[in-house]
N, C-alpha and C. Protein backbone atom coordinates (compact mmCIF):
# COMPACT_ATOMS: atom_id res chain seq x y z
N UNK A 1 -10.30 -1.82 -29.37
CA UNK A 1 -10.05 -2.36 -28.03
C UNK A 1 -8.76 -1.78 -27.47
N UNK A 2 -8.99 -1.41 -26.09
CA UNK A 2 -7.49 -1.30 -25.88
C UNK A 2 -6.52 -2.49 -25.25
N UNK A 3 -5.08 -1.75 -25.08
CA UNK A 3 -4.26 -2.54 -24.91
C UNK A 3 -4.55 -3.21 -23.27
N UNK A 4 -4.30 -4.76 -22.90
CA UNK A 4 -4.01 -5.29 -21.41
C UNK A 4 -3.38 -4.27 -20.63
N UNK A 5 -2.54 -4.47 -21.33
CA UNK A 5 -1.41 -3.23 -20.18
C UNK A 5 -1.44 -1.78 -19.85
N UNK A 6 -2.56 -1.20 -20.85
CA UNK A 6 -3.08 -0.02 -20.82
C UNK A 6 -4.06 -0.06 -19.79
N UNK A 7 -4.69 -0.96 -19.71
CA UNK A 7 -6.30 -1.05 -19.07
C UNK A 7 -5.62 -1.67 -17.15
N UNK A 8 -4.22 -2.47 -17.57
CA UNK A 8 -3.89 -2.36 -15.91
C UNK A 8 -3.83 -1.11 -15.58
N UNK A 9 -2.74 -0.43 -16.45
CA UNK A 9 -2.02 1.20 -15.60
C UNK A 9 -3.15 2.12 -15.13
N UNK A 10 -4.48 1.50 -15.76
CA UNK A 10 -5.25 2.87 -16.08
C UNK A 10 -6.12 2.08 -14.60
N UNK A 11 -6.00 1.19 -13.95
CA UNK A 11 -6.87 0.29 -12.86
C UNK A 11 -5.72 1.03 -11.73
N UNK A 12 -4.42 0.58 -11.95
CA UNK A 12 -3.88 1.26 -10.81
C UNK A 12 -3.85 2.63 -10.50
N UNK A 13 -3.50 3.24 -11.33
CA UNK A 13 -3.29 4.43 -11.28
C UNK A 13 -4.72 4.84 -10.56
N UNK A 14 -5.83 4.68 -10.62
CA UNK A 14 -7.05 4.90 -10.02
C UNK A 14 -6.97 4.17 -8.55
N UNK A 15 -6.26 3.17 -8.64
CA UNK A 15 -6.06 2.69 -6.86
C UNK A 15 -4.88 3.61 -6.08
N UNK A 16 -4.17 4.05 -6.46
CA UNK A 16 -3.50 4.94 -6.28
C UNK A 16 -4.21 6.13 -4.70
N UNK A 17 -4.24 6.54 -5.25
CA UNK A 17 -4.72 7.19 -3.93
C UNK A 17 -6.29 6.92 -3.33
N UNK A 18 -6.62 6.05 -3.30
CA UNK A 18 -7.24 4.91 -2.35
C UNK A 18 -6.33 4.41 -1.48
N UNK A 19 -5.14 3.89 -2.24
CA UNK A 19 -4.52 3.46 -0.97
C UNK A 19 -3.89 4.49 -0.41
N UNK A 20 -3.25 5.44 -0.88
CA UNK A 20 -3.10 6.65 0.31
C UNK A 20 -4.04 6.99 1.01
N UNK A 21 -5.48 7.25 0.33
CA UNK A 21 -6.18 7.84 1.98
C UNK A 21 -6.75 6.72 2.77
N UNK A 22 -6.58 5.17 2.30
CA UNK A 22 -6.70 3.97 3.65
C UNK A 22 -5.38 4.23 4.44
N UNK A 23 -3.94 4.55 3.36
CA UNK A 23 -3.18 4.26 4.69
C UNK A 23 -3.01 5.36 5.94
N UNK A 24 -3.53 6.76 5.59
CA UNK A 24 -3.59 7.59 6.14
C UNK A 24 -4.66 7.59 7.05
N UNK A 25 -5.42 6.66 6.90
CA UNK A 25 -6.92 6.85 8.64
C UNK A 25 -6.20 5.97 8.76
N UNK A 26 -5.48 4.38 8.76
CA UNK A 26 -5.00 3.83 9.40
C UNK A 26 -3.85 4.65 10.26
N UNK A 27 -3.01 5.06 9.77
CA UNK A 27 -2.19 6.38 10.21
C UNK A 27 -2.73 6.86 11.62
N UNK A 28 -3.93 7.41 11.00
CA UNK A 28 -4.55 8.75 12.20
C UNK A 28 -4.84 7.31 13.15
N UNK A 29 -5.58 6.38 13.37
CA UNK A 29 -5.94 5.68 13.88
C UNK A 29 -5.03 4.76 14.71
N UNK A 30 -4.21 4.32 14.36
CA UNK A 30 -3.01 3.92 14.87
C UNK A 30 -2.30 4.51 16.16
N UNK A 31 -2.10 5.91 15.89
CA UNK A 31 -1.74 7.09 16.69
C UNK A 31 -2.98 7.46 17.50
N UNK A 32 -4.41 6.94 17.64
CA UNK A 32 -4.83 7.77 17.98
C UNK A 32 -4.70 6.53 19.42
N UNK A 33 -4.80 5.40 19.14
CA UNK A 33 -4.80 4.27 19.77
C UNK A 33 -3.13 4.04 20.46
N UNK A 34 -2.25 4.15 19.98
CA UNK A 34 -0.77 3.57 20.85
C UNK A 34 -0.06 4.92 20.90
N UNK A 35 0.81 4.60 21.66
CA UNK A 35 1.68 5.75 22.16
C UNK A 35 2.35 5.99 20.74
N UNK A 36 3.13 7.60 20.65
CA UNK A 36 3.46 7.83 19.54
C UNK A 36 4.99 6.98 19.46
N UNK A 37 5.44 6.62 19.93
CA UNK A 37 7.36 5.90 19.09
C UNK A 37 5.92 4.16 18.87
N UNK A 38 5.35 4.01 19.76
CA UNK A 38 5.14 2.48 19.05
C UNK A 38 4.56 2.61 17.90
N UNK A 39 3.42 3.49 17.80
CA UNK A 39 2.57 4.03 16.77
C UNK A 39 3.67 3.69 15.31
N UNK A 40 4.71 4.88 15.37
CA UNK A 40 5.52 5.12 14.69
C UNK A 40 6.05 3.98 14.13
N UNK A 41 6.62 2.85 15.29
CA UNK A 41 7.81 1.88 14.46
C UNK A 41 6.24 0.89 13.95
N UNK A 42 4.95 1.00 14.38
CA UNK A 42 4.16 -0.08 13.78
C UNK A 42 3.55 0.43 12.31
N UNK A 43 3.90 1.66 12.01
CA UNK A 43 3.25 2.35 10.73
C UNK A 43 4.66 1.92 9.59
N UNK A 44 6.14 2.15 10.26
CA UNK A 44 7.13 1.86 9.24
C UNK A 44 7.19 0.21 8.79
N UNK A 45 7.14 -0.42 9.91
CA UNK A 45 7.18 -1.95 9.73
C UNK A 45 6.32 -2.38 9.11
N UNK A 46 5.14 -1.98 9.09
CA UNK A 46 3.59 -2.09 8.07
C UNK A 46 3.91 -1.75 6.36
N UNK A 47 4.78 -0.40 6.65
CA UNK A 47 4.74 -0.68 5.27
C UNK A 47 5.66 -1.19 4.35
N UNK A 48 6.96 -1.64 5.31
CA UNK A 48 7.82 -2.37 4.68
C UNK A 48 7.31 -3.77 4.40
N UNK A 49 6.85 -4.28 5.40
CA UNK A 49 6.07 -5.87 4.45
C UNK A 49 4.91 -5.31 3.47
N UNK A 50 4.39 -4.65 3.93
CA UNK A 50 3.56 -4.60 2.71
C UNK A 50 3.97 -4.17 1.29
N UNK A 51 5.44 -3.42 1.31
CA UNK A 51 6.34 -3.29 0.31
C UNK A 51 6.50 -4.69 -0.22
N UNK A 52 7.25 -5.39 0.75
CA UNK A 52 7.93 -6.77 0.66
C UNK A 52 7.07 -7.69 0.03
N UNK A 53 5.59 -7.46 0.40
CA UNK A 53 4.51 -8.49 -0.29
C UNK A 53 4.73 -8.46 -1.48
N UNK A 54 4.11 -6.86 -2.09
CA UNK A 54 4.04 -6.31 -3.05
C UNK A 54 4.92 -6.72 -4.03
N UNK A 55 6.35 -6.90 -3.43
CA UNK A 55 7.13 -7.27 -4.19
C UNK A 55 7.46 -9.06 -4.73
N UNK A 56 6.95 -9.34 -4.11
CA UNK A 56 6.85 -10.53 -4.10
C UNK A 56 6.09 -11.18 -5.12
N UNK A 57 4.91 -10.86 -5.01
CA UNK A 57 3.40 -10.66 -5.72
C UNK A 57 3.58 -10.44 -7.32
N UNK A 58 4.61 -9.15 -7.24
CA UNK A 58 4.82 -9.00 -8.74
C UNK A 58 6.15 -9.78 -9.26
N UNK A 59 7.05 -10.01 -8.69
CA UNK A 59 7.94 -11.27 -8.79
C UNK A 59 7.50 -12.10 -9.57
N UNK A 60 6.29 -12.88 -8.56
CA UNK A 60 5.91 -14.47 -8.84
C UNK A 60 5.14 -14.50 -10.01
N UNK A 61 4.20 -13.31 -10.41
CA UNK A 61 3.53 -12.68 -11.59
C UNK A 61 4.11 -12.60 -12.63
N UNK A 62 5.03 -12.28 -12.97
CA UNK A 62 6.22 -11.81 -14.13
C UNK A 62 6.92 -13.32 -14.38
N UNK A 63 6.86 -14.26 -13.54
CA UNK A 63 7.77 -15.44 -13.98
C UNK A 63 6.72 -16.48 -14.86
């Protein structure tokens, strides 16, 4: 059997660029829809909470 923690890295690491090419049509899509500076500050602010979640998420996980 393998290890828990082997069988996460080996789940993310495969989500991994899934979420790069969702965040990238969101990207194209975003831009294709709002002007480019709003576009822009709504793609950075997106991914800082979604950083911020993230971080959160694994925070509350680990305690």
């Amino acid at each position: 059997m393998t290890d828990p923690k082997e069988q996460q890295i080996r789940k993310h690491s495969l989500l991994i660029p899934v979420a790069v090419a969702t965040g990238t049509l969101i990207a194209v899509g975003v831009y294709a829809v709002m002007p480019n500076n709003l576009a822009l500050f709504t793609i950075i602010a997106g991914a800082i909470l979604a950083g911020f979640f993230t971080y959160r998420y694994i925070r509350s996980t680990k305690n």
